[in-house]
Protein backbone atom coordinates (compact mmCIF):
# COMPACT_ATOMS: atom_id res chain seq x y z
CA UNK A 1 64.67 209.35 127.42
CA UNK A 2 63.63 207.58 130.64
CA UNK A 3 59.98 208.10 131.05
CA UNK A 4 58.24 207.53 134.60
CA UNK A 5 54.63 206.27 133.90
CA UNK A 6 52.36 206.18 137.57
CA UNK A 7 49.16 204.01 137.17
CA UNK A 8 50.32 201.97 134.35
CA UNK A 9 48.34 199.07 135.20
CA UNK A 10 45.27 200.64 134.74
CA UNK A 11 42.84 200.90 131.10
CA UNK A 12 44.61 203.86 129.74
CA UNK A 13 48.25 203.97 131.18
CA UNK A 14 48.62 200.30 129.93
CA UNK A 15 47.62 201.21 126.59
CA UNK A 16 50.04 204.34 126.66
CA UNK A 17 53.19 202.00 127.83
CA UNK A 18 52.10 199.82 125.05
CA UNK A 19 51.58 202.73 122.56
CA UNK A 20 54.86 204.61 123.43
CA UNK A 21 57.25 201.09 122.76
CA UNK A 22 55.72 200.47 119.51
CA UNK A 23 56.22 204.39 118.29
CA UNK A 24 59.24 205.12 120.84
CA UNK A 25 61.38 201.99 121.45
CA UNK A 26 64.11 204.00 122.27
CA UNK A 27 62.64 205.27 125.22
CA UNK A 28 63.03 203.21 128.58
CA UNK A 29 59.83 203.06 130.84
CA UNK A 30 59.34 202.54 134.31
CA UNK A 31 55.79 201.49 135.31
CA UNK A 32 55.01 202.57 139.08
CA UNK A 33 51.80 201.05 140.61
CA UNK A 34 49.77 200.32 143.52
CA UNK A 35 47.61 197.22 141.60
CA UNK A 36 44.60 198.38 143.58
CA UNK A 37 41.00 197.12 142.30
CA UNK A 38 41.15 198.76 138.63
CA UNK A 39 44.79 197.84 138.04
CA UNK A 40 45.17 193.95 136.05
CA UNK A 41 48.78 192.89 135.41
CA UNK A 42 47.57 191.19 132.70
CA UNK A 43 47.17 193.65 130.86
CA UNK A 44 51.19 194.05 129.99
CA UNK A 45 51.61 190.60 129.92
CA UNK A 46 52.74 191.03 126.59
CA UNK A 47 55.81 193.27 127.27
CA UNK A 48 57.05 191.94 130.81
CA UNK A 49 60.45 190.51 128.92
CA UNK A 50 60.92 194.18 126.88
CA UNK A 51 64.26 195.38 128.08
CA UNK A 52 63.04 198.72 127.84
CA UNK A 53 60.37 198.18 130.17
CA UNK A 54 60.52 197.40 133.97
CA UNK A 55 57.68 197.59 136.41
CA UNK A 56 57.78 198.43 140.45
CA UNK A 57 55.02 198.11 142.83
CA UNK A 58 54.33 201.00 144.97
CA UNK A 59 52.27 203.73 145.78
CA UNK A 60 53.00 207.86 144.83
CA UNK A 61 52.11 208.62 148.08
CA UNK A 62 54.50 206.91 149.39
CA UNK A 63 57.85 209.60 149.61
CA UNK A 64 60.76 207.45 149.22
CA UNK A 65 59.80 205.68 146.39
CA UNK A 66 58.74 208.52 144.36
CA UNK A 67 61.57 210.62 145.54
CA UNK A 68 64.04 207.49 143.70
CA UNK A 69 62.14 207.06 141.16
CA UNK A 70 61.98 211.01 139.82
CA UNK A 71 65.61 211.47 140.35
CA UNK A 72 66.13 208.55 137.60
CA UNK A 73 63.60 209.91 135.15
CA UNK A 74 62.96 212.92 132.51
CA UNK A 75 59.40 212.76 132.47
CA UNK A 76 56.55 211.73 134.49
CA UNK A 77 52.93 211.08 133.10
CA UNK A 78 50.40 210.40 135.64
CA UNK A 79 47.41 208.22 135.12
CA UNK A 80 47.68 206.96 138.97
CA UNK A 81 43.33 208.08 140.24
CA UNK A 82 40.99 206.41 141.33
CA UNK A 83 38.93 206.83 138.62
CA UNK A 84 35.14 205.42 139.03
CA UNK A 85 32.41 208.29 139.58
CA UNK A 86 29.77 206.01 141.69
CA UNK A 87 32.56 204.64 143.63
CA UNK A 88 33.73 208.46 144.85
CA UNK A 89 29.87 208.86 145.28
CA UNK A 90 30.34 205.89 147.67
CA UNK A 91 33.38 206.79 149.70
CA UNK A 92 35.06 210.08 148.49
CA UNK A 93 38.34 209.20 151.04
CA UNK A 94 40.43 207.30 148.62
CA UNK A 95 39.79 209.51 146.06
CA UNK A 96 41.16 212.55 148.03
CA UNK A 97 44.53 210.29 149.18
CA UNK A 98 44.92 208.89 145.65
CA UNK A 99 44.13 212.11 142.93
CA UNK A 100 45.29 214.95 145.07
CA UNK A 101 47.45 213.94 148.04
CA UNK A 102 49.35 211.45 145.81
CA UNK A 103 49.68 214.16 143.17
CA UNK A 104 51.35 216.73 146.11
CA UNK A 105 53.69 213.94 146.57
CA UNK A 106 54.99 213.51 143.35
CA UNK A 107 55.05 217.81 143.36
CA UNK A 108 56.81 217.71 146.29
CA UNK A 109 59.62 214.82 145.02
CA UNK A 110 60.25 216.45 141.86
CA UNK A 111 60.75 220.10 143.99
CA UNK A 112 62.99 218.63 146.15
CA UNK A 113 64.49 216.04 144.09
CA UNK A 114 64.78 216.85 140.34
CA UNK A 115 63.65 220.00 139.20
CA UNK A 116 64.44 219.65 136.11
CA UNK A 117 62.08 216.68 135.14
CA UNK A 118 58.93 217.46 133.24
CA UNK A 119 55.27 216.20 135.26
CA UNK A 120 52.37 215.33 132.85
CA UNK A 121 49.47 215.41 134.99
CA UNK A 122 46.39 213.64 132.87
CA UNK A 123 43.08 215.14 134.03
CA UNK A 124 39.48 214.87 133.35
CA UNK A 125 36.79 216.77 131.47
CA UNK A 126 34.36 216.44 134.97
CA UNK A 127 36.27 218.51 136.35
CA UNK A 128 35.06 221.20 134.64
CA UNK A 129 31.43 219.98 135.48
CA UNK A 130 28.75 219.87 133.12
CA UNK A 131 27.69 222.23 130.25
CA UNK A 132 24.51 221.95 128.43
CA UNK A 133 25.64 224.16 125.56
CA UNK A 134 29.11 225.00 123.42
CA UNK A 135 32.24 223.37 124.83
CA UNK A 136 34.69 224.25 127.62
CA UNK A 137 37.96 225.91 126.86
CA UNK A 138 40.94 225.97 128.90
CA UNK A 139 40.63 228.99 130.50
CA UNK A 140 37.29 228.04 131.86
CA UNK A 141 36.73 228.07 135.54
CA UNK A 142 36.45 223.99 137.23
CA UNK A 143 33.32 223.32 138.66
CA UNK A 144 33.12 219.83 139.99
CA UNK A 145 30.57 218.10 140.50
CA UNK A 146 31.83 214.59 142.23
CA UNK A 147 34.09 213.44 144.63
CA UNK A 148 36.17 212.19 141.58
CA UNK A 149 36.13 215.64 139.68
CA UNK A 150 36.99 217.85 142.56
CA UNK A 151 40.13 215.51 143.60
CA UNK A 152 40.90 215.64 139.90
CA UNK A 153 40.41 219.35 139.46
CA UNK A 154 42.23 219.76 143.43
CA UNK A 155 45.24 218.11 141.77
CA UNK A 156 45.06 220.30 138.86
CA UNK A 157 45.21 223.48 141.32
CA UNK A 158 48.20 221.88 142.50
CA UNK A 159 50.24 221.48 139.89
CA UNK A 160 49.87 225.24 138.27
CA UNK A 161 50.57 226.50 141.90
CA UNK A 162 53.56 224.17 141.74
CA UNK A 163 54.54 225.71 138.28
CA UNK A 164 53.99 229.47 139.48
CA UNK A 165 55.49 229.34 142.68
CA UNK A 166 58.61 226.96 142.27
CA UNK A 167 59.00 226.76 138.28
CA UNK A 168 58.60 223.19 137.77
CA UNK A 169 57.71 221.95 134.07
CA UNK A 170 54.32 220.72 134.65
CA UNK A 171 51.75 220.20 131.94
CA UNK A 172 48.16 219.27 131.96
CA UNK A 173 45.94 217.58 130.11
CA UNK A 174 42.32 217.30 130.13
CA UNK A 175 40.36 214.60 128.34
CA UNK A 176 36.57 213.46 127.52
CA UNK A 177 35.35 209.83 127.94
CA UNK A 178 37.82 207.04 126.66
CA UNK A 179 36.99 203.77 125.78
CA UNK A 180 38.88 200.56 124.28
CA UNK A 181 40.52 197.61 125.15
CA UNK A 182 41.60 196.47 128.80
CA UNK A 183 39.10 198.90 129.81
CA UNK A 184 37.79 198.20 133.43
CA UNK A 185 34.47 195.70 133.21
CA UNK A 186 32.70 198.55 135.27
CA UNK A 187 32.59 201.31 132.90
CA UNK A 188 29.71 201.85 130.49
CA UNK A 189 30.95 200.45 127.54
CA UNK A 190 32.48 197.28 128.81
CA UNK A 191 30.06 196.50 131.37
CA UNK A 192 26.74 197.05 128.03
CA UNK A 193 29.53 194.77 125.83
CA UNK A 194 29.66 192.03 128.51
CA UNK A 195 25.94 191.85 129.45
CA UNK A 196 24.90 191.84 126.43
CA UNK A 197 26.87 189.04 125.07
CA UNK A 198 25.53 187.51 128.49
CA UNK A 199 22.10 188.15 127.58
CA UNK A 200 21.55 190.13 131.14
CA UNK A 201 20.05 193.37 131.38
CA UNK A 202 22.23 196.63 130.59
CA UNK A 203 21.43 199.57 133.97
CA UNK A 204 21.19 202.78 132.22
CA UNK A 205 20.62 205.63 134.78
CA UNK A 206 17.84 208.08 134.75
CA UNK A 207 16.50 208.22 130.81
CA UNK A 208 19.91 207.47 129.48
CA UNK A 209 19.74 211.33 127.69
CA UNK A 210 23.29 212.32 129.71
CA UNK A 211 25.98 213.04 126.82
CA UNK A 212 29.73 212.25 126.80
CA UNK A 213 32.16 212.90 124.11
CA UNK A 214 33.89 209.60 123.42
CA UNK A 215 37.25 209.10 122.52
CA UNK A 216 39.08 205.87 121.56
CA UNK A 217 41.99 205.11 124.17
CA UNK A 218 44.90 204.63 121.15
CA UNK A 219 43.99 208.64 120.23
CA UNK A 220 43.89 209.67 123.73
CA UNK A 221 47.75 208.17 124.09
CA UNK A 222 48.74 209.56 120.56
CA UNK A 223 47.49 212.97 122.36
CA UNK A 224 49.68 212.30 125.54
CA UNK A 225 53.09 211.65 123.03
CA UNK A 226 52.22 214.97 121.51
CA UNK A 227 51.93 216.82 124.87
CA UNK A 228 55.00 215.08 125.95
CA UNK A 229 57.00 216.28 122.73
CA UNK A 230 55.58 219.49 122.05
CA UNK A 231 53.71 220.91 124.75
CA UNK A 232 54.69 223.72 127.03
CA UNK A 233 54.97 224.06 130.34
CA UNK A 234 52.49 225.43 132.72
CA UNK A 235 49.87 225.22 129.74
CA UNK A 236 46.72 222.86 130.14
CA UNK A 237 45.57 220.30 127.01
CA UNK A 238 42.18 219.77 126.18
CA UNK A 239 41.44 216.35 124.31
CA UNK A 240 38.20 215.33 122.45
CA UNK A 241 37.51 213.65 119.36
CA UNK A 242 34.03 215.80 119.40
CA UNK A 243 31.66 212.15 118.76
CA UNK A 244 28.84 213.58 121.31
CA UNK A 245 26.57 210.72 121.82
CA UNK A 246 24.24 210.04 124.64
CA UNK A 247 24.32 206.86 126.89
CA UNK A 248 21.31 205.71 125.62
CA UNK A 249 23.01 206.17 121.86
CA UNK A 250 25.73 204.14 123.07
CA UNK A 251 24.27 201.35 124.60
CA UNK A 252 22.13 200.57 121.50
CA UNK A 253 25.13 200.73 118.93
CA UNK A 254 26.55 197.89 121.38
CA UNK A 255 23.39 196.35 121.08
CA UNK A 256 23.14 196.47 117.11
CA UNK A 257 26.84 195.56 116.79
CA UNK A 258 25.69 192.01 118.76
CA UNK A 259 22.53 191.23 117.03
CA UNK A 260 20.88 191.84 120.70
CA UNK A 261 17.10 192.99 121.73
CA UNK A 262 16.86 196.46 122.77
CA UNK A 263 14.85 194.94 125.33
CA UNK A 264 17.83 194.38 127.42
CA UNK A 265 18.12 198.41 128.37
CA UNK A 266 16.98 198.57 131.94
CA UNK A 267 16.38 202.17 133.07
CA UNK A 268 17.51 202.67 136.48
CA UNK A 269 17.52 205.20 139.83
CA UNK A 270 19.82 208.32 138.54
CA UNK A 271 23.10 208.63 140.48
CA UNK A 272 23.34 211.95 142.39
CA UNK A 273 24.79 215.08 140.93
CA UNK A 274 24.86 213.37 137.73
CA UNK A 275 26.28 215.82 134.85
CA UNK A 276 24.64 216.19 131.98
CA UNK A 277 26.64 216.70 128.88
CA UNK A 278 30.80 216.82 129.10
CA UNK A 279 32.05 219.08 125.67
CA UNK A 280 35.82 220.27 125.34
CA UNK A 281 37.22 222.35 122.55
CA UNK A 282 40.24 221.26 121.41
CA UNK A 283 41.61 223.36 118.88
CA UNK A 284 44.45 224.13 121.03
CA UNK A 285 45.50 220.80 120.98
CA UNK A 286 44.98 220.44 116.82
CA UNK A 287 46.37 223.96 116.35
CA UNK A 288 49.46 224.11 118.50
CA UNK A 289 50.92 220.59 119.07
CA UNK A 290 49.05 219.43 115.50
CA UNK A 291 47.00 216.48 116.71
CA UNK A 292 43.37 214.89 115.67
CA UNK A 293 42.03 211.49 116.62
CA UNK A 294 42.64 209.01 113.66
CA UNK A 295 40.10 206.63 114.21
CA UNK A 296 36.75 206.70 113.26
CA UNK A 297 33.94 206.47 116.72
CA UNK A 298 32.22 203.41 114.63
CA UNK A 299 34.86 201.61 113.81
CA UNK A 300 36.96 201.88 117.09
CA UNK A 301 33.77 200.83 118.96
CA UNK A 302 33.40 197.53 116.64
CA UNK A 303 36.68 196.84 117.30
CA UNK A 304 36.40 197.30 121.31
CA UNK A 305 33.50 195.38 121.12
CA UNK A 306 35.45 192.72 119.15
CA UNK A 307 38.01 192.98 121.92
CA UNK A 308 35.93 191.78 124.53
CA UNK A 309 34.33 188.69 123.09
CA UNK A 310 37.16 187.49 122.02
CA UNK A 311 39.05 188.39 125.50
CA UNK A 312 36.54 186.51 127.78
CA UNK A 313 40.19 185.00 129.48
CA UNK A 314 40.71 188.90 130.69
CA UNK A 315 37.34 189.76 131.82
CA UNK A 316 35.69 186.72 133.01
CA UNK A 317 37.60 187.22 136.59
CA UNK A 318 37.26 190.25 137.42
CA UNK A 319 33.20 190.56 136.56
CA UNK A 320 33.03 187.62 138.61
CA UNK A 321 34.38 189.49 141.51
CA UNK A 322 33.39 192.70 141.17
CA UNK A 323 30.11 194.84 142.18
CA UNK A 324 29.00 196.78 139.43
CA UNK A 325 27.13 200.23 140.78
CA UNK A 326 24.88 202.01 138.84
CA UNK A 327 23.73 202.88 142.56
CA UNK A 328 26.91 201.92 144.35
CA UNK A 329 25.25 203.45 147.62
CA UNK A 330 22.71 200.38 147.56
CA UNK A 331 25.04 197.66 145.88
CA UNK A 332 22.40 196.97 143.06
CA UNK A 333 23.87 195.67 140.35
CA UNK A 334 26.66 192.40 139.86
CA UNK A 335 27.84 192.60 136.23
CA UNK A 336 27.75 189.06 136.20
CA UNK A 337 25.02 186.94 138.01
């Protein structure tokens, strides 16, 4: 099988590349990426001389590239998005050109180029919005509330137009929070880990009481393989591991896990439009393609924040150099000071 993989750079398509040649290492991958702000080459380091593995630098919006690229492959899974909520808050643009146009370009190559390939589009919970009771199922209507979620949800649309109209094989998946290794120093858990251990405060917005199902990234990629293997086309994926735990709750495990004073919560300015509890169901997923995370929401998260302090090399960098928003609109925070 020769598997396209768009956005493998990034926190979770690097850990899927990784994933798939340690289960799969029959399967030759192609890594297509743009290495904008949230992609880090180091984080394949590891596998650069695999001769089942080659990367290429480019963008799917850009029509040639893709077009080549699809005609050589069976499958595509995209994780290409610009992916950070405050950042969309900040300037929605790239967001549109990234999550939707570049997902009408890659619809577009494979309709004109190889209709027989299958498209994997990986989604996002926000797009179905919030929910302050139950869980959302598939069939539920999107309801956006971000910049990020409605290009997300946008390239959804897309893709079972794409499916109806012209019969391609696309399948979607939609998945709650992830968190794990080579995970971008912005996001919540990284960013509490790194503080932390740096002794500076930790920004929680509003009261912290806003509630994400977490999900380690290793489960979330186990998930993908299953989609890949066994799902069918034009059907959409929900994936949770159904560990509900407010930001609050997550910021002081972090805390306990590193011997640190809760006194480092800071409570800051809520972000606008900010949802208030994400929930999927996924008994579709467990039923039909006969998946269920396999690790454990305590253990993974010792071993993430394990990760980090002993991966200062990996992080160190890019907090040094990046803005950290919990109020991206006013440039607040720096993760590291």
């Amino acid at each position: 099988m020769r598997l396209l993989v768009t956005g493998g750079l990034g926190f979770i398509g690097s850990n899927f590349i990784k994933y798939i040649l340690e289960k799969r290492p029959d399967i030759e991958i192609t890594n297509l990426d743009k290495m904008s702000y949230g992609a880090n080459p180091e984080n394949l380091k590891d596998i650069e001389g695999n001769k089942n593995y080659r990367f290429i630098k480019g963008d799917i919006c850009a029509k040639e590239i893709t077009g080549k690229l699809i005609d050589d492959s069976d499958v595509i899974i995209n994780f290409a998005a610009e992916s950070h909520v405050d950042r969309s808050i900040s300037d929605p643009l790239p967001f549109l050109k990234s999550n939707t146009e570049g997902v009408l370009t890659l619809l577009e190559a494979i309709r004109n180029n190889n209709k027989k390939i299958k498209l994997i589009q990986v989604g996002t919970d926000e797009s179905y919005g919030d929910i302050l009771e139950g869980s959302f199922h598939e069939e539920d209507r999107l309801k956006p509330s971000s910049p990020y979620a409605a290009s997300k949800a946008s390239a959804d649309m897309l893709c079972l137009a794409y499916h109806r109209t012209y019969g391609l094989d696309v399948i979607i998946s939609r998945c709650t929070n992830n968190f794990g290794p080579y995970q971008f120093p912005e996001k919540l858990i990284p960013k509490a880990i790194i503080r932390a251990n740096l002794n500076l405060k930790i920004p929680i917005y509003g009261s912290g009481e806003n509630v994400r199902d977490w999900i380690y990234v290793r489960d979330h990629c186990h998930a993908i393989n299953k989609v890949m293997n066994k799902g069918k086309s034009g059907e959409i994926y929900n994936i949770s591991s159904g560990d509900e735990l407010t930001n609050i709750e997550i910021v002081e495990n972090i805390l306990r896990l590193l011997n640190k004073p809760r006194e480092l919560i800071e409570f800051v300015e809520d972000r606008p439009g900010h949802d208030i509890r994400y929930s999927l169901d996924s008994s579709k997923m467990r039923k039909e393609l006969d998946w269920r995370p396999e690790n454990r929401f305590s253990e993974a998260l010792a071993k993430t924040v394990d990760w980090y302090i002993n991966n200062e090399s990996w992080w160190k960098s890019l907090a040094n150099e990046q803005i950290i928003h919990p109020t991206p609109w006013k440039l607040k925070w720096k993760l590291v000071t």
